[in-house]
Protein backbone atom coordinates (compact mmCIF):
# COMPACT_ATOMS: atom_id res chain seq x y z
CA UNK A 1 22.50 -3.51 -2.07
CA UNK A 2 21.26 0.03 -3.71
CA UNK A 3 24.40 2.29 -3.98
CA UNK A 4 24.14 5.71 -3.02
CA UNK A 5 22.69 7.24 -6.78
CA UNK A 6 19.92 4.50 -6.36
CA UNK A 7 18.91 5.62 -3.09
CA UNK A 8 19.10 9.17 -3.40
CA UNK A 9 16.93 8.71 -7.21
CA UNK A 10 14.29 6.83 -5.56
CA UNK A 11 14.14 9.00 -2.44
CA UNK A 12 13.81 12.46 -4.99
CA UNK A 13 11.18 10.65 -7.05
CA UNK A 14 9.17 9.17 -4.18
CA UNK A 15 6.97 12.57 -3.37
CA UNK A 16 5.89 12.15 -7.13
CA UNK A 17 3.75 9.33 -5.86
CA UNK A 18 0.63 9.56 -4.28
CA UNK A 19 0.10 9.02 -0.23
CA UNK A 20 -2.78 6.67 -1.25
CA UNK A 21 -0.81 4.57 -4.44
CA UNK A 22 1.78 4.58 -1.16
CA UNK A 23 -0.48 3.10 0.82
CA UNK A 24 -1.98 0.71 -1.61
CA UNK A 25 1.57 -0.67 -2.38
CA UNK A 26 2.77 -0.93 1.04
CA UNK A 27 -0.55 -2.80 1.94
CA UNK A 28 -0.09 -4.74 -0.62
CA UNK A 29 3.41 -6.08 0.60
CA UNK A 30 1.89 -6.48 4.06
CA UNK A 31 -0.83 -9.03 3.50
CA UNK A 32 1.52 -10.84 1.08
CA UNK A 33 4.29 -11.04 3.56
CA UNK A 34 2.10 -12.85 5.91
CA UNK A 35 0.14 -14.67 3.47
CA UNK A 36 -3.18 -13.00 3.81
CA UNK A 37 -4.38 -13.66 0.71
CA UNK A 38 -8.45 -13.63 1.32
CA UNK A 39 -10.53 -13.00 -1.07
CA UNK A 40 -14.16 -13.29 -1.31
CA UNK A 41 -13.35 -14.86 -5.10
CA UNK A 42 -12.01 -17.81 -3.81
CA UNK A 43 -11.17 -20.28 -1.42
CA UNK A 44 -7.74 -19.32 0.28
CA UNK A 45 -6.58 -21.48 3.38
CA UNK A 46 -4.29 -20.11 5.23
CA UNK A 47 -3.81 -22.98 7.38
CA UNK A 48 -2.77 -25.14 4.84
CA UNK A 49 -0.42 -23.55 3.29
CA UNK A 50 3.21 -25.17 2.57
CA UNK A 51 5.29 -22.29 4.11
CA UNK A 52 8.09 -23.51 2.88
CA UNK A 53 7.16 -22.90 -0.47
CA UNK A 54 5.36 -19.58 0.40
CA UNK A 55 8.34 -18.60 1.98
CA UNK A 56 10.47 -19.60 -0.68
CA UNK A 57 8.49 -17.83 -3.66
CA UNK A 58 8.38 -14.48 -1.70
CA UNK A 59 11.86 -14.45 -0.69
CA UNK A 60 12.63 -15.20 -4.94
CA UNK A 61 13.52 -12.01 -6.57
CA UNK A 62 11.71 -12.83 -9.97
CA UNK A 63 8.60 -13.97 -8.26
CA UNK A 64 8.56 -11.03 -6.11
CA UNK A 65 9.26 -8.05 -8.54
CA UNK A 66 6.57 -10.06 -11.21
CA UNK A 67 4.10 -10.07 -8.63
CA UNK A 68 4.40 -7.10 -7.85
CA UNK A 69 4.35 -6.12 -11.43
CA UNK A 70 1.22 -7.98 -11.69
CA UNK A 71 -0.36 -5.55 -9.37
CA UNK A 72 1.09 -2.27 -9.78
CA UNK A 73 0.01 -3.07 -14.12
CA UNK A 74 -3.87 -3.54 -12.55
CA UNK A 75 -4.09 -0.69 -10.62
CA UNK A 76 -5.71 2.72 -12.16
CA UNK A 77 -5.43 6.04 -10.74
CA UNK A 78 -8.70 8.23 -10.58
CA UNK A 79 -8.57 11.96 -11.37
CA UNK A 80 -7.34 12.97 -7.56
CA UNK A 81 -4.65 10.33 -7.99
CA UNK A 82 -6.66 8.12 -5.36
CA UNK A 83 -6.60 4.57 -6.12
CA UNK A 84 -9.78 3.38 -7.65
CA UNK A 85 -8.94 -0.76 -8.07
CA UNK A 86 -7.04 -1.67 -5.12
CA UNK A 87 -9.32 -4.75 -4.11
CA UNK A 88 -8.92 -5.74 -8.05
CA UNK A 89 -5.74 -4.98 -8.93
CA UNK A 90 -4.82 -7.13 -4.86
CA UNK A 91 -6.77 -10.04 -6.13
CA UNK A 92 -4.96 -9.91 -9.49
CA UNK A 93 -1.67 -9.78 -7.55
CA UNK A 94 -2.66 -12.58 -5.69
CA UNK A 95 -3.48 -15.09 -8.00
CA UNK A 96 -0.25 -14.46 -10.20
CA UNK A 97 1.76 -15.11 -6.84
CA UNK A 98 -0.78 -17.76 -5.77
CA UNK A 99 0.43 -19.64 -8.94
CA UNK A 100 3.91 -19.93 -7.64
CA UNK A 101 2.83 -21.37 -4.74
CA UNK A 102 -0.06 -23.53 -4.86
CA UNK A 103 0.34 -26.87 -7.15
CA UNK A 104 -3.33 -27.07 -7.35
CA UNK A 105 -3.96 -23.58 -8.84
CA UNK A 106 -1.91 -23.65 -11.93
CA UNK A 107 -0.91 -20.77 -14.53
CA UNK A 108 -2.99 -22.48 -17.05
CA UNK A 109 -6.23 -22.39 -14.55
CA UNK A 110 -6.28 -18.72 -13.75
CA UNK A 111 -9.29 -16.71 -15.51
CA UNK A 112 -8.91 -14.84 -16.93
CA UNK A 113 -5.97 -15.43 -18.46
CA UNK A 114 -2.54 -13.12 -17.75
CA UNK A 115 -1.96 -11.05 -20.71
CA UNK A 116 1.93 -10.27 -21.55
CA UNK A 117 1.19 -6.92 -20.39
CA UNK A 118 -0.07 -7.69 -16.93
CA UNK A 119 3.16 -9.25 -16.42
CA UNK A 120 5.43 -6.24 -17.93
CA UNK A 121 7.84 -5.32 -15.32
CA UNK A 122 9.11 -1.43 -15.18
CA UNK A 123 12.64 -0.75 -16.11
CA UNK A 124 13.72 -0.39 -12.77
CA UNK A 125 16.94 1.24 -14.14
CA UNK A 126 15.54 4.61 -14.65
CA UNK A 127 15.23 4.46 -10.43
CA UNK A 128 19.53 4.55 -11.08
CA UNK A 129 19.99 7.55 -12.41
């Protein structure tokens, strides 16, 4: 649970972000949550996917927060702050997570490769103070 410096640190620095990088993560969250994972790049099922696992992997912190790390590390920001990658910088979100889930698309598989810097999570401390 956040205690109450968290909270009211994320809440001050929350206007800093733009309404459409708000969108774009919040979207983001949404079609992962419910497994929505289309993509014109490849050949998603939902049908047969093992929820178990899906479940599993989404409700796992690490998974989760690299993931999302995954994404947020893709997307740029244009000149107007607008979001100029989202289907990208989705996709690239997607196969990271898709990794954890599906034994038949494997780390080692995904093209291109992750670089360590795709996969750099924030210091989510400086959201404490």
């Amino acid at each position: 649970m956040l205690g109450d410096g968290c909270r009211s640190g994320i809440r001050s620095r929350m206007h800093q972000l733009s309404d459409d990088l708000k969108g774009t993560i919040v979207g983001f969250l949404i079609l992962l949550s419910k497994g929505l994972l289309d993509d014109e790049r490849w050949d998603w099922d939902l049908d047969n996917c093992d929820w178990s696992r899906y479940q599993s992997a989404f409700s796992d912190p690490t998974i989760l927060r690299t993931t999302i790390s995954v994404f947020l590390n893709k997307v740029t920001i244009d000149d107007r702050g607008a979001v100029a990658n989202y289907k990208d910088a989705r996709f690239r979100g997607f196969q990271y997570f898709r990794t954890m889930i599906d034994s038949k698309y494997s780390f080692a598989a995904v093209l291109p490769r992750f670089e360590p810097s795709e996969m750099k999570e924030p210091d989510w401390c400086i959201w404490e103070t």
